[in-house]
PDB file of N, CA and C in Angstrom:
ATOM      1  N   UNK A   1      -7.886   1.148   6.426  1.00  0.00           N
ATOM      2  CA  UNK A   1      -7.354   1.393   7.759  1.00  0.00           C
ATOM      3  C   UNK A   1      -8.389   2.116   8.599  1.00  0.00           C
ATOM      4  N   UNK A   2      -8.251   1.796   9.873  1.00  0.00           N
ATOM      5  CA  UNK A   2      -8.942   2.747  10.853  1.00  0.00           C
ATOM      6  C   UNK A   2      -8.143   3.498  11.501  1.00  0.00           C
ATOM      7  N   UNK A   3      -8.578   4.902  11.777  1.00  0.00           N
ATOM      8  CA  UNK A   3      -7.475   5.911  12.117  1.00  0.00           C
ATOM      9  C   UNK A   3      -6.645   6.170  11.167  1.00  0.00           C
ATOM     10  N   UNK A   4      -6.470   6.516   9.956  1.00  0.00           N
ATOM     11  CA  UNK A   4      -5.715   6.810   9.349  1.00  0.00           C
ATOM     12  C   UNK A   4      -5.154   8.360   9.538  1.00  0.00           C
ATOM     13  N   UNK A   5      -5.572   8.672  10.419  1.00  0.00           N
ATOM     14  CA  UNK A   5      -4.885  10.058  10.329  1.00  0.00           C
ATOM     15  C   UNK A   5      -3.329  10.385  11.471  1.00  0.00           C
ATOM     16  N   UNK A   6      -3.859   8.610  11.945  1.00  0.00           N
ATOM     17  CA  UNK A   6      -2.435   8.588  12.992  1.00  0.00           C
ATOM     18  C   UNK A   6      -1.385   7.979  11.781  1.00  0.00           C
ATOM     19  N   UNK A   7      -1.695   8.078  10.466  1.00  0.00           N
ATOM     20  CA  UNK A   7      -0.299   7.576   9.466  1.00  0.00           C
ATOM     21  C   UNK A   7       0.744   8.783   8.998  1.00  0.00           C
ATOM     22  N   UNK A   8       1.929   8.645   8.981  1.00  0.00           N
ATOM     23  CA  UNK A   8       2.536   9.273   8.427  1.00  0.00           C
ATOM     24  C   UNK A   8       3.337   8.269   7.425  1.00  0.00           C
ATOM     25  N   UNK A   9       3.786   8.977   6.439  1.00  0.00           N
ATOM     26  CA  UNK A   9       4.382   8.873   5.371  1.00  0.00           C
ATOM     27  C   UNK A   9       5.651   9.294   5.081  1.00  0.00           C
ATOM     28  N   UNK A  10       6.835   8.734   5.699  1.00  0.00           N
ATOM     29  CA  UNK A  10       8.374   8.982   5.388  1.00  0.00           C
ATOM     30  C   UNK A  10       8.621   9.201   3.602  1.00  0.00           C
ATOM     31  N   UNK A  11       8.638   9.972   3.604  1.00  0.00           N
ATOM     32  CA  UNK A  11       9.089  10.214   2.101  1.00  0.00           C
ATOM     33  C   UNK A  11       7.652  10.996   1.228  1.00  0.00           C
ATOM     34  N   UNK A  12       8.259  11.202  -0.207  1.00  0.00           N
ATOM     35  CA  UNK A  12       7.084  11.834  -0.774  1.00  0.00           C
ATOM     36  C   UNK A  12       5.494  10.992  -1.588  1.00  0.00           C
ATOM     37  N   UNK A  13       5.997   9.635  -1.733  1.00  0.00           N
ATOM     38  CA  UNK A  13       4.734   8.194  -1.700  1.00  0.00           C
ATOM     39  C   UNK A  13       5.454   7.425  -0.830  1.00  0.00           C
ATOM     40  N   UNK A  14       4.689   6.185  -0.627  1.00  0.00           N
ATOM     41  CA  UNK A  14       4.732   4.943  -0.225  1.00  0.00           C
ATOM     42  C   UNK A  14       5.721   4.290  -1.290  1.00  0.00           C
ATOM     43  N   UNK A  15       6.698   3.567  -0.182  1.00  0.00           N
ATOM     44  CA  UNK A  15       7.782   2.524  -0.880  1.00  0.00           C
ATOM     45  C   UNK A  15       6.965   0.817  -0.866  1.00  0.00           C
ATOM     46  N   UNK A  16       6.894   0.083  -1.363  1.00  0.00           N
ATOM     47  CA  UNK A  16       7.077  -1.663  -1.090  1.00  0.00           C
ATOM     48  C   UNK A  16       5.569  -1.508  -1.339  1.00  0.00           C
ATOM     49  N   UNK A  17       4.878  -0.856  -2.314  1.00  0.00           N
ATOM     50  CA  UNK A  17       3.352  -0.807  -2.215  1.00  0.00           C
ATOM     51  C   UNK A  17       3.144  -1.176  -3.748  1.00  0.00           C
ATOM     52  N   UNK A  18       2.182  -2.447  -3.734  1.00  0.00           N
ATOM     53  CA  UNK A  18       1.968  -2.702  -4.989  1.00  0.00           C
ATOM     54  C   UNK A  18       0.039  -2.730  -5.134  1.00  0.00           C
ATOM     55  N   UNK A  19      -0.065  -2.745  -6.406  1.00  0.00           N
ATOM     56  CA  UNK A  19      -1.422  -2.587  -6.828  1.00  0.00           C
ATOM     57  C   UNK A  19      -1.345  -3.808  -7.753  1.00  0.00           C
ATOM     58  N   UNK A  20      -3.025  -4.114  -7.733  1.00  0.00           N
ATOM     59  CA  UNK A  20      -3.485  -5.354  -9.449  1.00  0.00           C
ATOM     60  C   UNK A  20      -4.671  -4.790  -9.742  1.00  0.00           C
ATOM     61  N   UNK A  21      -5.030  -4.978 -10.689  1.00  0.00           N
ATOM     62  CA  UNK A  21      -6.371  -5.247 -10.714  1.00  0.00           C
ATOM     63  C   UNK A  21      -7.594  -6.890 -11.113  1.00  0.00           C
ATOM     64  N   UNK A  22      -8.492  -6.910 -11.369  1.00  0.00           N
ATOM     65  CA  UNK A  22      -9.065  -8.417 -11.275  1.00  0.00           C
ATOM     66  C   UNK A  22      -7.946  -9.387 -12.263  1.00  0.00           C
ATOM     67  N   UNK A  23      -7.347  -8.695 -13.469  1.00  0.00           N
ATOM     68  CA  UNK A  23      -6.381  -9.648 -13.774  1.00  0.00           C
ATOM     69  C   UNK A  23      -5.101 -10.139 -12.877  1.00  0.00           C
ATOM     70  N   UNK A  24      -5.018  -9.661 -11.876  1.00  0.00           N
ATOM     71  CA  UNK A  24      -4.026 -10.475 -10.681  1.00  0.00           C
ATOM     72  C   UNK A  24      -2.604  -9.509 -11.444  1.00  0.00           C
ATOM     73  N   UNK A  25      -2.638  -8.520 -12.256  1.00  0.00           N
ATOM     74  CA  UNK A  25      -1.441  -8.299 -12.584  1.00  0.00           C
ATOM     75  C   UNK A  25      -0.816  -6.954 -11.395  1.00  0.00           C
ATOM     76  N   UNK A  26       0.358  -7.170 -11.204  1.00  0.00           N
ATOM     77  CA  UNK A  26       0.764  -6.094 -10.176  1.00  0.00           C
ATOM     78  C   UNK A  26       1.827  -4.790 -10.880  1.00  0.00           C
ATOM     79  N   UNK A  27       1.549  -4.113 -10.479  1.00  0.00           N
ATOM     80  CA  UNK A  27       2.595  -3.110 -10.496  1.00  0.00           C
ATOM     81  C   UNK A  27       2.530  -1.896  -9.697  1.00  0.00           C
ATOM     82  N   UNK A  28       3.897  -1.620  -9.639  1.00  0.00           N
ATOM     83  CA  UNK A  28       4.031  -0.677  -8.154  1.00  0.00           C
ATOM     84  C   UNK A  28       2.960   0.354  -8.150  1.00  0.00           C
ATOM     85  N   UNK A  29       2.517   0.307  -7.112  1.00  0.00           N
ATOM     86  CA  UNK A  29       1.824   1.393  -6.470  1.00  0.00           C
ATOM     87  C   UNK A  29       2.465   3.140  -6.175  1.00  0.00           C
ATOM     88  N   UNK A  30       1.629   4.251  -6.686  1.00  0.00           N
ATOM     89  CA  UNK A  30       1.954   5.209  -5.722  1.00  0.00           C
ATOM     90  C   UNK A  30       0.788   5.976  -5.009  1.00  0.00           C
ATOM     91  N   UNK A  31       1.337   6.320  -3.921  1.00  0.00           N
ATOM     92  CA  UNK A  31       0.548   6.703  -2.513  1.00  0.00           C
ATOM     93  C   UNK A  31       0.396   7.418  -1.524  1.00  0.00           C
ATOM     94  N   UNK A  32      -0.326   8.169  -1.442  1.00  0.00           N
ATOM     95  CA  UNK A  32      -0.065   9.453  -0.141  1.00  0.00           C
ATOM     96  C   UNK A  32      -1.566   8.979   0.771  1.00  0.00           C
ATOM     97  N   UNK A  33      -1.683  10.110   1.780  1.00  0.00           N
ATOM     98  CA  UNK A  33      -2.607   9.954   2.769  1.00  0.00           C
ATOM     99  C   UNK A  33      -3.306  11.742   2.439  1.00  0.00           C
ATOM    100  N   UNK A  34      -4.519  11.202   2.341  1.00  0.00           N
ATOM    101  CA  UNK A  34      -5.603  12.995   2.067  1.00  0.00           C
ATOM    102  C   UNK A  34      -6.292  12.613   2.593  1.00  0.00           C
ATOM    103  N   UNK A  35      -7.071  13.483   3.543  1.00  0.00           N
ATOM    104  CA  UNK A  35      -8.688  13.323   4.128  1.00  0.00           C
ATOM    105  C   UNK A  35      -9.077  11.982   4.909  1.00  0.00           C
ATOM    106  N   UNK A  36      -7.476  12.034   5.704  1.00  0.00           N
ATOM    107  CA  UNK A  36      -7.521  10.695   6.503  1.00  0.00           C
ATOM    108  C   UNK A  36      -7.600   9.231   5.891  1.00  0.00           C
ATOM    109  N   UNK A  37      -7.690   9.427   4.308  1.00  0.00           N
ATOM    110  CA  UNK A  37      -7.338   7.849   4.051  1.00  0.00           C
ATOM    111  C   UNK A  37      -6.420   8.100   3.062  1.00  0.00           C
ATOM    112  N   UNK A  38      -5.693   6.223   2.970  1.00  0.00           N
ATOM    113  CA  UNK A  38      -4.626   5.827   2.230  1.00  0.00           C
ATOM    114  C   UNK A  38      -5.183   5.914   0.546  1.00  0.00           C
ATOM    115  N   UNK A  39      -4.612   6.535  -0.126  1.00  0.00           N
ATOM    116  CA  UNK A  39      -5.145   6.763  -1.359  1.00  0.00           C
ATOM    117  C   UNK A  39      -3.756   6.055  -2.211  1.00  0.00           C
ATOM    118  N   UNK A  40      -4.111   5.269  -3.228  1.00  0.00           N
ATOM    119  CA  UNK A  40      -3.210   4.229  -3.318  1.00  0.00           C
ATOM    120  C   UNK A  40      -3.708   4.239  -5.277  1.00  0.00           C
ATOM    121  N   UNK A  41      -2.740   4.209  -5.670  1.00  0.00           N
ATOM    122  CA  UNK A  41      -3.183   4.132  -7.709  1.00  0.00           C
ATOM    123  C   UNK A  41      -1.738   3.661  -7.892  1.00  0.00           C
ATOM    124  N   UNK A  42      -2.195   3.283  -9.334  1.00  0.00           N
ATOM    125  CA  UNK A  42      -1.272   2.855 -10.672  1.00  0.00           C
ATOM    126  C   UNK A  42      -1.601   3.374 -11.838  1.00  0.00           C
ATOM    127  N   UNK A  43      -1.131   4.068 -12.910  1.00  0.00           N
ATOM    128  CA  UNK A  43      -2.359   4.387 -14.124  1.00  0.00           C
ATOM    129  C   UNK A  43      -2.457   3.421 -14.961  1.00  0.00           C
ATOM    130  N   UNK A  44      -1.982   2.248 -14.517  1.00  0.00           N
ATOM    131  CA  UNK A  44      -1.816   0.915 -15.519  1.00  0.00           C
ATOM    132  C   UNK A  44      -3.213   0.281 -15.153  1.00  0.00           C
ATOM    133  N   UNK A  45      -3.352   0.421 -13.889  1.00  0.00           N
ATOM    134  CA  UNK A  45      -4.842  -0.207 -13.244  1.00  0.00           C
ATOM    135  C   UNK A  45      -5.568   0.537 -12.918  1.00  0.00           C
ATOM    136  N   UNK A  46      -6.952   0.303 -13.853  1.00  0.00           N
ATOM    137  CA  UNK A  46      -7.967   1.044 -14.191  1.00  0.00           C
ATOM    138  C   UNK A  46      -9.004   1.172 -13.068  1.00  0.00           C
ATOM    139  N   UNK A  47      -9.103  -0.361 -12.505  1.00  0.00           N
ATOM    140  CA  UNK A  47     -10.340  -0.584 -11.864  1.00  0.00           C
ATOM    141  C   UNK A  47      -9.328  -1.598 -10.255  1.00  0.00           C
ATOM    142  N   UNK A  48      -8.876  -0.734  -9.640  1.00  0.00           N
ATOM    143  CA  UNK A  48      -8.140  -1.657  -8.506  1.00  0.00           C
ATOM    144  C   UNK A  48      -9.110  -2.527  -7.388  1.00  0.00           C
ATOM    145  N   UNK A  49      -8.164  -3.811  -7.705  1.00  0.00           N
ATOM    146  CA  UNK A  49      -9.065  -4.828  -6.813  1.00  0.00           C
ATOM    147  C   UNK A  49      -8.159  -5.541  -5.824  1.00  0.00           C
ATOM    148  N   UNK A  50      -7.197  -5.071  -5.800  1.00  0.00           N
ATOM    149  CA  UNK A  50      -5.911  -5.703  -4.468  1.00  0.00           C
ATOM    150  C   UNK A  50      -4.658  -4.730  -4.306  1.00  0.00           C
ATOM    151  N   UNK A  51      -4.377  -4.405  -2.711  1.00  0.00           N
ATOM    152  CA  UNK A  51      -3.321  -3.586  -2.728  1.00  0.00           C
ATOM    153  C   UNK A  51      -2.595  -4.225  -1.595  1.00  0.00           C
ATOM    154  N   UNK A  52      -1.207  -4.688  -1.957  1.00  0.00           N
ATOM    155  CA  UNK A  52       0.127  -5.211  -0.715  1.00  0.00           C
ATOM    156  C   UNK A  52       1.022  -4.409  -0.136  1.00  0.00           C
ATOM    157  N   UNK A  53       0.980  -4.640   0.549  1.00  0.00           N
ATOM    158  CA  UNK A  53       2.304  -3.620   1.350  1.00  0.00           C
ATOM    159  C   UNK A  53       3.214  -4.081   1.858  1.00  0.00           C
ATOM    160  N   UNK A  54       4.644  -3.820   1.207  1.00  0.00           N
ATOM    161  CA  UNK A  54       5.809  -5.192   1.997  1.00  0.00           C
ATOM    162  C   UNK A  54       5.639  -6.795   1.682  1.00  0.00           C
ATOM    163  N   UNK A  55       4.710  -6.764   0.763  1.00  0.00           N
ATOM    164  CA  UNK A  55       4.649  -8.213   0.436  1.00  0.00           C
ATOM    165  C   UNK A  55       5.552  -8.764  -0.374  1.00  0.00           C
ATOM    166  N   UNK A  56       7.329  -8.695  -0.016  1.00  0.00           N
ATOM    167  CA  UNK A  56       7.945  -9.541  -0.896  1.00  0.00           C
ATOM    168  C   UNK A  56       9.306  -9.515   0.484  1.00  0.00           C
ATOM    169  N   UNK A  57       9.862 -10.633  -0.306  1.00  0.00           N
ATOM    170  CA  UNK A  57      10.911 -10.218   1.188  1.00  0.00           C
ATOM    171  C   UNK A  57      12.279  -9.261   0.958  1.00  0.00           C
ATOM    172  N   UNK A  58      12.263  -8.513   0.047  1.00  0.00           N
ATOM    173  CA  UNK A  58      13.127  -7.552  -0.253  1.00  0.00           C
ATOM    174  C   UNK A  58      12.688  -6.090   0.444  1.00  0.00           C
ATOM    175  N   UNK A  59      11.102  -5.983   0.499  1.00  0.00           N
ATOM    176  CA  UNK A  59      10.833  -4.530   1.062  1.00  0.00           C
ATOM    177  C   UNK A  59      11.007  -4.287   1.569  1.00  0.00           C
ATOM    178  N   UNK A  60      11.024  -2.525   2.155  1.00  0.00           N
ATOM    179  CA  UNK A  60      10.869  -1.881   2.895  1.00  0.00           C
ATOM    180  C   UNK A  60      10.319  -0.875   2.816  1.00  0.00           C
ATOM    181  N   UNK A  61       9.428  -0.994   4.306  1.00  0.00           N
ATOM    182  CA  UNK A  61       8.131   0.129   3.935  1.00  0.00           C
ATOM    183  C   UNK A  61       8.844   1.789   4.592  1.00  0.00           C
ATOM    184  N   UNK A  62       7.649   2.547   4.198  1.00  0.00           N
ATOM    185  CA  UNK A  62       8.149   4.059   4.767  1.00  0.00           C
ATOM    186  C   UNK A  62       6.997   4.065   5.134  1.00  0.00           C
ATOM    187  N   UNK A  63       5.619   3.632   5.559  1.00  0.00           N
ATOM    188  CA  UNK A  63       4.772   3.842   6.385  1.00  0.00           C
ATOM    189  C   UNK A  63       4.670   4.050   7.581  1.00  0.00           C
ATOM    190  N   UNK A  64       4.186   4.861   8.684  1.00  0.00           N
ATOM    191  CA  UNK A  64       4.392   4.614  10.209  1.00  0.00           C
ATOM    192  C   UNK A  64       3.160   5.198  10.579  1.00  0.00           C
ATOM    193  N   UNK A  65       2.941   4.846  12.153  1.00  0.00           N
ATOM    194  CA  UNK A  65       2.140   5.215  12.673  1.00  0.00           C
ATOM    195  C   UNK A  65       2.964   6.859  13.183  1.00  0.00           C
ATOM    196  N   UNK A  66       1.777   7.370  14.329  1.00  0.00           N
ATOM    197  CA  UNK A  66       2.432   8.763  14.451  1.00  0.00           C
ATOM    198  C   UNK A  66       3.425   8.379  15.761  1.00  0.00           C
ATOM    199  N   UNK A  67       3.075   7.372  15.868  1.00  0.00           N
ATOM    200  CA  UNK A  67       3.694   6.799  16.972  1.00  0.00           C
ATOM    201  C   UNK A  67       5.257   6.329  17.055  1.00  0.00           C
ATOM    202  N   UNK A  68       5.326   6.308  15.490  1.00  0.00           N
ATOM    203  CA  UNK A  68       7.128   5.712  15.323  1.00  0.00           C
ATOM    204  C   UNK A  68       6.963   4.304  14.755  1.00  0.00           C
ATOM    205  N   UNK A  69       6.020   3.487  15.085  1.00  0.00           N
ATOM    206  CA  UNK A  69       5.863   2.485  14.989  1.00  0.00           C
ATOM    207  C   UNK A  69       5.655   1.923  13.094  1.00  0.00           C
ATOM    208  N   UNK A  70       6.355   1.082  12.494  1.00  0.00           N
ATOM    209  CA  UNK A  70       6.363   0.892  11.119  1.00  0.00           C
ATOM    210  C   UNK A  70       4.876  -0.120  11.029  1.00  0.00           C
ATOM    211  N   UNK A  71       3.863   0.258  10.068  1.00  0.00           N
ATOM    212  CA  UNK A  71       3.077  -0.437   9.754  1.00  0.00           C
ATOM    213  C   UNK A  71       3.088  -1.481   8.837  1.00  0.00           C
ATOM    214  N   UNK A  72       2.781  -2.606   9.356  1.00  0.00           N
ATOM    215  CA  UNK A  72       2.816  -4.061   9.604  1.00  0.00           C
ATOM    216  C   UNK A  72       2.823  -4.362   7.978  1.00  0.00           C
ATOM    217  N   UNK A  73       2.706  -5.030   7.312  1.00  0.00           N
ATOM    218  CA  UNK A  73       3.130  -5.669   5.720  1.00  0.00           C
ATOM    219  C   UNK A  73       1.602  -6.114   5.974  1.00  0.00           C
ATOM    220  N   UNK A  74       1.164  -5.754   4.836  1.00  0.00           N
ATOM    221  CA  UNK A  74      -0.449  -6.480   4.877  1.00  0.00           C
ATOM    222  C   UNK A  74      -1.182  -6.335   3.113  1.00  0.00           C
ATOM    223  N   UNK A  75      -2.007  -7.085   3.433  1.00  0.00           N
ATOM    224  CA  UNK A  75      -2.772  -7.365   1.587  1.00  0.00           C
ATOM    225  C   UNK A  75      -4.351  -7.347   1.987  1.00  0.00           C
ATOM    226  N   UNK A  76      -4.931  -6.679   0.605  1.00  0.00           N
ATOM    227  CA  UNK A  76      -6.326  -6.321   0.771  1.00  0.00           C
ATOM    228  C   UNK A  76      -6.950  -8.042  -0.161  1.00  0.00           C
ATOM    229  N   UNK A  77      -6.145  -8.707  -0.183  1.00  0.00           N
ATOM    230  CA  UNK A  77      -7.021  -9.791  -1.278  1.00  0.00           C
ATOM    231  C   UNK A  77      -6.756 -11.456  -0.835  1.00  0.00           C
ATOM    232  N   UNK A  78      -7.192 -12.312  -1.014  1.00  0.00           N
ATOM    233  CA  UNK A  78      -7.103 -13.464  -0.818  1.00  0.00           C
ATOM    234  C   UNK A  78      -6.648 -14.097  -2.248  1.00  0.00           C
ATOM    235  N   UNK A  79      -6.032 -13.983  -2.944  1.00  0.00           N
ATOM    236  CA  UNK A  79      -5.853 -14.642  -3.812  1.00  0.00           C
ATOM    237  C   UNK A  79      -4.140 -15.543  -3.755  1.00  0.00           C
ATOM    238  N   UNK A  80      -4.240 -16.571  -4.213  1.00  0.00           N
ATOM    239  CA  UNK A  80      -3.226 -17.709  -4.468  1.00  0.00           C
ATOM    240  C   UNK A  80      -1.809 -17.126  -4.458  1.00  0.00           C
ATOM    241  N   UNK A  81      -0.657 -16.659  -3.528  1.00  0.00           N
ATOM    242  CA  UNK A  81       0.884 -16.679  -3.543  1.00  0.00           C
ATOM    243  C   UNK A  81       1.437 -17.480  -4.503  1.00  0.00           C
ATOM    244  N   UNK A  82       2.063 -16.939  -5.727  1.00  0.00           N
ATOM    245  CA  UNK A  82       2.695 -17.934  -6.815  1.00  0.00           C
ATOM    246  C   UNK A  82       4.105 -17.612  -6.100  1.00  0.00           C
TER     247      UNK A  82
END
């Protein structure tokens, strides 16, 4: 993100946030904001290589801008939607 310091965080992590690593395997993410960036782990994934947010159609995020505004559902990876 740019500007991350305009994020706030409803709750004590991030909800609808998932992690993989190069094996494409996911599992939930947890997540706060330090030193202006999104700091995002799993201890299942060692070496993280993709992080989604809201990527299923059940989520719901607790991310926002400072603005009120809910930040948008987005993915750090290009890989294949099964």
């Amino acid at each position: 993100f740019k500007n991350t310091d305009a994020l706030v965080l409803k709750g004590k992590t991030a909800s609808a946030l998932i992690i993989a690593g190069e094996d494409k395997i996911s599992y939930p993410a947890e997540a706060r904001i330090e030193g202006g960036k999104l700091i995002v782990w799993n201890k299942q994934v060692k070496q993280p290589a993709a992080v989604r947010y809201v990527f299923s159609n059940a989520g719901i995020g607790n991310l926002f801008g400072k603005n009120g505004l809910p930040v948008v559902p987005f993915r750090t990876d290009d890989w294949p939607v099964e």
